[in-house]
N, C-alpha and C. Protein backbone atom coordinates (compact mmCIF):
# COMPACT_ATOMS: atom_id res chain seq x y z
N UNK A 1 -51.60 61.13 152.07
CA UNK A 1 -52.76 61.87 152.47
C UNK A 1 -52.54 63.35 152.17
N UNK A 2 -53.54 64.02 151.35
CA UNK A 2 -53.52 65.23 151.01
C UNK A 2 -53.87 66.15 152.11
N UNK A 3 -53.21 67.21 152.55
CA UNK A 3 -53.59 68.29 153.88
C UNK A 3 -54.76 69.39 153.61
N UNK A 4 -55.50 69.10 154.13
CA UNK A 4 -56.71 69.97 153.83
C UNK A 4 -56.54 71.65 153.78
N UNK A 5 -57.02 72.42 153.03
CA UNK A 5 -56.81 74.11 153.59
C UNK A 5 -56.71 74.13 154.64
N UNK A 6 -57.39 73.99 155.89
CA UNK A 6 -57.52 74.29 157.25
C UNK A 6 -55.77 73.48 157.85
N UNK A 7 -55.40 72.42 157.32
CA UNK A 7 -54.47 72.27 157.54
C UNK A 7 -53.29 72.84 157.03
N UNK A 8 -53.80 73.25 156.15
CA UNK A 8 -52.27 74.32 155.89
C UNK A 8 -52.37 75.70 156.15
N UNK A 9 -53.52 76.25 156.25
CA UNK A 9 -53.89 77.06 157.19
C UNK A 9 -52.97 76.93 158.56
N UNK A 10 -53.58 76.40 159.60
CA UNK A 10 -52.91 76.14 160.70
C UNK A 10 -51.64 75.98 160.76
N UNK A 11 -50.78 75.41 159.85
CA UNK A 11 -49.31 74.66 159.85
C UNK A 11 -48.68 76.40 159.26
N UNK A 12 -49.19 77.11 158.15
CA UNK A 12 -48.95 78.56 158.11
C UNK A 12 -48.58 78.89 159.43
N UNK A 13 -49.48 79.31 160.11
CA UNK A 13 -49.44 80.36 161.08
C UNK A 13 -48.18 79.63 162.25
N UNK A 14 -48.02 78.52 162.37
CA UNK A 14 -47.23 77.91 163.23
C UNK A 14 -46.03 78.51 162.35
N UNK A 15 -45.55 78.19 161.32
CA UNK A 15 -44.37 78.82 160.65
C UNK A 15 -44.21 80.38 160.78
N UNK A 16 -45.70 81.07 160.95
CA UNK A 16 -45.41 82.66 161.18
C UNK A 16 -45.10 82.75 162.38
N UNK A 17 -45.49 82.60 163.26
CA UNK A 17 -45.43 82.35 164.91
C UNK A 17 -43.81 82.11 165.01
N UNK A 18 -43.14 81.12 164.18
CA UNK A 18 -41.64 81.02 164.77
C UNK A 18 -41.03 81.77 163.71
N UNK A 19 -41.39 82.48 162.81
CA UNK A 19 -40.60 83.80 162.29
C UNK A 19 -40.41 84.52 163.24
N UNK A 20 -41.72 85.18 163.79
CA UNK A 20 -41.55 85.87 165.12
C UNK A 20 -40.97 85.84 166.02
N UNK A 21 -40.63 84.40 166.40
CA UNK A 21 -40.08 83.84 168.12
C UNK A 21 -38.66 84.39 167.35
N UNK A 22 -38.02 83.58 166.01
CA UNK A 22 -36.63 83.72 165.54
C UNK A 22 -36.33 85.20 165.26
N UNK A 23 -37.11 86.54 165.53
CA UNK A 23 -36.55 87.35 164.49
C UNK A 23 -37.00 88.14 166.30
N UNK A 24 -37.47 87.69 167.11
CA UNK A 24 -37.59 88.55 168.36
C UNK A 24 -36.44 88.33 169.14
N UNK A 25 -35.67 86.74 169.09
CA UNK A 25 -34.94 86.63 169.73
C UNK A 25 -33.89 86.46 169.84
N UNK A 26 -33.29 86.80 167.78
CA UNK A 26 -32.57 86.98 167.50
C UNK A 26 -32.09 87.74 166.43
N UNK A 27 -33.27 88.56 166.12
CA UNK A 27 -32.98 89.29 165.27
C UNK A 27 -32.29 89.03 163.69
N UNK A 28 -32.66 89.85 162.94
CA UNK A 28 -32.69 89.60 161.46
C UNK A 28 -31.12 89.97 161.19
N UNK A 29 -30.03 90.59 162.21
CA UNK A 29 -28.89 91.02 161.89
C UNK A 29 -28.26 90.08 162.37
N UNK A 30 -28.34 89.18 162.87
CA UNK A 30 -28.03 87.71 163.20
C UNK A 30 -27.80 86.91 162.20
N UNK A 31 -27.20 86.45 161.61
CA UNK A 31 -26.98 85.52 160.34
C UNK A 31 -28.17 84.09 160.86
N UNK A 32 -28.15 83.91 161.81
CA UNK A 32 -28.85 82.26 162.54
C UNK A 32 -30.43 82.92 162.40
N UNK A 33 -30.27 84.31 163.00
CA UNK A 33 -31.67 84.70 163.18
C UNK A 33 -32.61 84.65 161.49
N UNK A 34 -31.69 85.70 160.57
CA UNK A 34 -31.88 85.71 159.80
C UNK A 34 -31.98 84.02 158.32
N UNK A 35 -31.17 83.20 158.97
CA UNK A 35 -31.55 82.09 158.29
C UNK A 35 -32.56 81.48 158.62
N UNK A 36 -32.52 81.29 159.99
CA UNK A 36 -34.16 80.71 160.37
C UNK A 36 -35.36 81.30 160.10
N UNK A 37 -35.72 82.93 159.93
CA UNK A 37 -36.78 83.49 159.82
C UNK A 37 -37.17 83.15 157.99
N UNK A 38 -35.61 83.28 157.46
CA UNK A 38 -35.96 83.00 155.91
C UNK A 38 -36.60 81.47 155.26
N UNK A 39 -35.86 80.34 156.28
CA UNK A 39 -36.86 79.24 156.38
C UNK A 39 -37.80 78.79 156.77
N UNK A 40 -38.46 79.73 157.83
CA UNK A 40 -39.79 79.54 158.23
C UNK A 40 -40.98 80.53 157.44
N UNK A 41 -40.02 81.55 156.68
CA UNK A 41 -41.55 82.62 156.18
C UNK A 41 -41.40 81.77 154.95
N UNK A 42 -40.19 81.12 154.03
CA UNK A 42 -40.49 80.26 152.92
C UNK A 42 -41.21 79.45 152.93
N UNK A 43 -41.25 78.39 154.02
CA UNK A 43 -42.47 77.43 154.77
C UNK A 43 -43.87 77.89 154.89
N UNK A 44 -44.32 78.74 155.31
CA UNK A 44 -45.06 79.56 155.50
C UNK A 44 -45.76 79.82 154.24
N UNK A 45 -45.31 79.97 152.96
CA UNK A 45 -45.79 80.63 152.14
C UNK A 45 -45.93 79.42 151.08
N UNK A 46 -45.28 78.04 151.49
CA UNK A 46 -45.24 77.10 150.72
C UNK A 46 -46.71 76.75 151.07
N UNK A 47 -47.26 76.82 152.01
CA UNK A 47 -48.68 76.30 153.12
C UNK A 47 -49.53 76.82 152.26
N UNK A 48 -48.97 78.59 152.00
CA UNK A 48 -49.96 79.14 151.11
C UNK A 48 -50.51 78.75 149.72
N UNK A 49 -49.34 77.91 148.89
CA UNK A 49 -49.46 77.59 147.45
C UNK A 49 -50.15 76.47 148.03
N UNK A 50 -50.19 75.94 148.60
CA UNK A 50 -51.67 74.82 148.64
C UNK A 50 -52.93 75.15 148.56
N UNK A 51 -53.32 76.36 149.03
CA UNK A 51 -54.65 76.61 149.03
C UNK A 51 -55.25 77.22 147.90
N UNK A 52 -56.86 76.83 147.79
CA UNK A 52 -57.47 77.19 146.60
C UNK A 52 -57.07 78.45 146.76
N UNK A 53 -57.13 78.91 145.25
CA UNK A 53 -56.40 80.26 145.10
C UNK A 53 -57.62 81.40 145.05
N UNK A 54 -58.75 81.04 145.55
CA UNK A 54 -59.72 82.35 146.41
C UNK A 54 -59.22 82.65 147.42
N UNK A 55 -59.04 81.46 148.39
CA UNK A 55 -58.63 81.80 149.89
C UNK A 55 -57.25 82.08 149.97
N UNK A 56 -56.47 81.94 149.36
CA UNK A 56 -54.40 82.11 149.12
C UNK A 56 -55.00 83.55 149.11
N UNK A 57 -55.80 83.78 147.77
CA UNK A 57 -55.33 85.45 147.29
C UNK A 57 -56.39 86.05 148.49
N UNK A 58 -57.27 85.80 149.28
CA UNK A 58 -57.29 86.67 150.57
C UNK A 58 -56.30 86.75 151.68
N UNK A 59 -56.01 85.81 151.73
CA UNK A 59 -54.92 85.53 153.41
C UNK A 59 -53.83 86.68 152.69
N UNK A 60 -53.57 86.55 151.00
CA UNK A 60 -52.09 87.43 151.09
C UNK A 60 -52.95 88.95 150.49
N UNK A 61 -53.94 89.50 150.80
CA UNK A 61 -54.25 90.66 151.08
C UNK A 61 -54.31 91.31 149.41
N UNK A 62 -54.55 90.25 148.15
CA UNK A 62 -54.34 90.00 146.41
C UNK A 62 -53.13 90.39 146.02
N UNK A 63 -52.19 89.54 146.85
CA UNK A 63 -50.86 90.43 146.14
C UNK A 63 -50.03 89.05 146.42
N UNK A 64 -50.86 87.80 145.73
CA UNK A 64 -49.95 86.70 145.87
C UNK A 64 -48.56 86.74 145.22
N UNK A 65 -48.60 87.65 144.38
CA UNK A 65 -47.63 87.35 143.39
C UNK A 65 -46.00 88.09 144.14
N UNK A 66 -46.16 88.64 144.55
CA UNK A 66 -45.44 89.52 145.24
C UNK A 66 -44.93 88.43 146.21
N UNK A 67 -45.89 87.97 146.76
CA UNK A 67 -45.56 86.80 148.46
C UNK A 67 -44.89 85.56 147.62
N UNK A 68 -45.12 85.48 146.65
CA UNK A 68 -44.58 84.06 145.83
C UNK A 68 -43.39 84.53 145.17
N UNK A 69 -42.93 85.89 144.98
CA UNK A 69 -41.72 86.24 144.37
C UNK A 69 -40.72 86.65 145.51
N UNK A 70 -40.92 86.64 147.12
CA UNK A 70 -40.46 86.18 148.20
C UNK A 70 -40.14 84.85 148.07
N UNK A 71 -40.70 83.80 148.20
CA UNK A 71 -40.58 82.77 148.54
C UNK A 71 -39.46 82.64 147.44
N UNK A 72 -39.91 82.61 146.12
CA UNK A 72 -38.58 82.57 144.78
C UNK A 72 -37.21 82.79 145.58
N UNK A 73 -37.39 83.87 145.99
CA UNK A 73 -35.73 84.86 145.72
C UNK A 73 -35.06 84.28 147.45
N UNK A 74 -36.00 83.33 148.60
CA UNK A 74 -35.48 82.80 149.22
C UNK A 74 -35.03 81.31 148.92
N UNK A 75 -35.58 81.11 148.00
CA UNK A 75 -35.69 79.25 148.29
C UNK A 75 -34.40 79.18 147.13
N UNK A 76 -34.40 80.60 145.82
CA UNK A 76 -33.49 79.82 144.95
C UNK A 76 -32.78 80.84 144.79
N UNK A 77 -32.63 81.67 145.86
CA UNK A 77 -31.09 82.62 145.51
C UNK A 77 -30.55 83.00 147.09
N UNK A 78 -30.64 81.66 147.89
CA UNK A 78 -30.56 81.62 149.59
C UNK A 78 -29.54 82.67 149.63
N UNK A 79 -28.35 82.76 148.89
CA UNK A 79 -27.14 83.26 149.37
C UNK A 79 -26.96 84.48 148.71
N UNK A 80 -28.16 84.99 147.78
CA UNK A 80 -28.20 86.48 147.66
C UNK A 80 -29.50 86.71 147.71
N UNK A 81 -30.14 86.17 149.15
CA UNK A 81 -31.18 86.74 149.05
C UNK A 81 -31.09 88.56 150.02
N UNK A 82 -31.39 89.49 149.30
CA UNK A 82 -31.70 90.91 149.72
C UNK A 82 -32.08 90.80 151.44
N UNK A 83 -31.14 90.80 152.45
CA UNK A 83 -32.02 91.16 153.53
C UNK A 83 -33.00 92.16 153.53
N UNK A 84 -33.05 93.06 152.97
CA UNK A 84 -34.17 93.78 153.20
C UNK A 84 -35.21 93.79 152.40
N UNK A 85 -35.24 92.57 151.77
CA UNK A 85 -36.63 91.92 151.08
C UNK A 85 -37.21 91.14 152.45
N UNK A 86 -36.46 90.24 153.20
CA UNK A 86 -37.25 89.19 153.87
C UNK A 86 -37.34 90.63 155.00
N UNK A 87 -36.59 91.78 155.86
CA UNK A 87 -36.81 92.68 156.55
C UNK A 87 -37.89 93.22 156.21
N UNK A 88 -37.86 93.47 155.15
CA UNK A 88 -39.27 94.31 154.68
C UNK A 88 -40.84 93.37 155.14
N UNK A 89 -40.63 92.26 154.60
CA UNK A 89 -41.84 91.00 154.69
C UNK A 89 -42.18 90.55 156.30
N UNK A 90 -40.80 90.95 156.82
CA UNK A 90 -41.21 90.85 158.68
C UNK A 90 -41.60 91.63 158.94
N UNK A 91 -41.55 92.89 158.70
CA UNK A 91 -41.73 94.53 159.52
C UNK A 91 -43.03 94.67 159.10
N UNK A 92 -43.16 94.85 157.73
CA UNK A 92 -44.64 95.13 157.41
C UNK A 92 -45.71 94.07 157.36
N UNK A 93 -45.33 93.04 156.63
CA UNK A 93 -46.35 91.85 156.60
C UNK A 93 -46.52 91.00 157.16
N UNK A 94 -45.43 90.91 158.25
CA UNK A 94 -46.20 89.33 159.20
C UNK A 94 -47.07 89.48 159.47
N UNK A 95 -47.50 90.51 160.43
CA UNK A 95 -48.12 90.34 161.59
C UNK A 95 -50.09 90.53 161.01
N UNK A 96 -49.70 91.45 159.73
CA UNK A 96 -51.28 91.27 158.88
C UNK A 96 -51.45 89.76 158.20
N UNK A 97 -50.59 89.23 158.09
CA UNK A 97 -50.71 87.95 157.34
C UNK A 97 -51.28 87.36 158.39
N UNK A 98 -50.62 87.20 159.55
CA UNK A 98 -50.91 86.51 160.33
C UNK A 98 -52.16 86.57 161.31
N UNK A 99 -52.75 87.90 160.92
CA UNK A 99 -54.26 88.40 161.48
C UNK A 99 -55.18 87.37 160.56
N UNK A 100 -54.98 87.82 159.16
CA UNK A 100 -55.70 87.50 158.14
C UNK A 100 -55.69 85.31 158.72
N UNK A 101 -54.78 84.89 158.66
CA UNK A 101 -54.56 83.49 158.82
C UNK A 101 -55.37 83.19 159.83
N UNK A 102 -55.46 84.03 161.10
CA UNK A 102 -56.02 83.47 162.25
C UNK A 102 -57.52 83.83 161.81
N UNK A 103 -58.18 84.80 161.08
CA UNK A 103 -59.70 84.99 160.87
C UNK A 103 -59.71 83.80 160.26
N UNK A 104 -59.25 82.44 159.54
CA UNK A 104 -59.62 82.27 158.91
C UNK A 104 -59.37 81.10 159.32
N UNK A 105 -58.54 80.59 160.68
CA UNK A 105 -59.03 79.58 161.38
C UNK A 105 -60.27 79.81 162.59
N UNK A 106 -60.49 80.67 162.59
CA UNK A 106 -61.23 81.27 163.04
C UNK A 106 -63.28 81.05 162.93
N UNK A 107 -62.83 81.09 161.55
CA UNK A 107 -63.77 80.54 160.65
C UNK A 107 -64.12 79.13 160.65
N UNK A 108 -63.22 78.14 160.29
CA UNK A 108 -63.37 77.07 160.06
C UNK A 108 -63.67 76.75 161.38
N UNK A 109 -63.11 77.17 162.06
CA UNK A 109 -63.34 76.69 163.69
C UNK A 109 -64.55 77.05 164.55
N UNK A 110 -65.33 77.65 163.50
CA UNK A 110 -66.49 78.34 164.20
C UNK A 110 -66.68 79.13 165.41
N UNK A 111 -65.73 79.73 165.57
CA UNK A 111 -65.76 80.73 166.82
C UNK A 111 -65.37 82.11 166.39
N UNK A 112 -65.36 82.45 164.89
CA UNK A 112 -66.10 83.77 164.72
C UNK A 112 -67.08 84.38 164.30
């Protein structure tokens, strides 16, 4: 069974949500913290390559390419990936990604 946008929509933001919980409660200088946040924003962004690529290139603010050359440099260079690539992608972009994600269950859900 194929997962609808709205479902990977939703399953997104659950993966942003525990970037957050992992990087609040243990921080990115944490090796544990920092491995878990790098497997959940890779997750996260895998949700994203599912969606038609109108709605991908809004949720990532038209700068998919950038959010997909994250996901690259976590999924296939785990052990040199730049902390302060995935630091950078927590500090500045979760929390707009994750605005943008919720307008847009938001939407489907008819309660905006």
């Amino acid at each position: 069974m194929r997962r609808t946008p709205e479902d990977l929509v939703v399953e997104a933001v659950e993966h942003v949500d525990a970037v957050r919980a992992h990087v609040d409660r243990l921080g990115l200088d944490d090796p544990a913290g920092f491995d878990a946040a790098c497997l959940r924003l890779a997750a996260a962004i895998d949700c994203l390559a599912g969606l038609p690529v109108g709605l991908r290139d809004e949720i990532c603010g038209g700068d998919w390419a950038s959010v997909r050359s994250t996901r690259n440099r976590i999924v296939h260079g785990y052990f040199a990936v730049e902390s302060e690539v995935v630091r950078e992608a927590v500090v500045r972009d979760l929390d707009p990604l994750r605005a943008r994600l919720v307008a847009v269950v938001e939407v489907v859900e008819g309660t905006a």
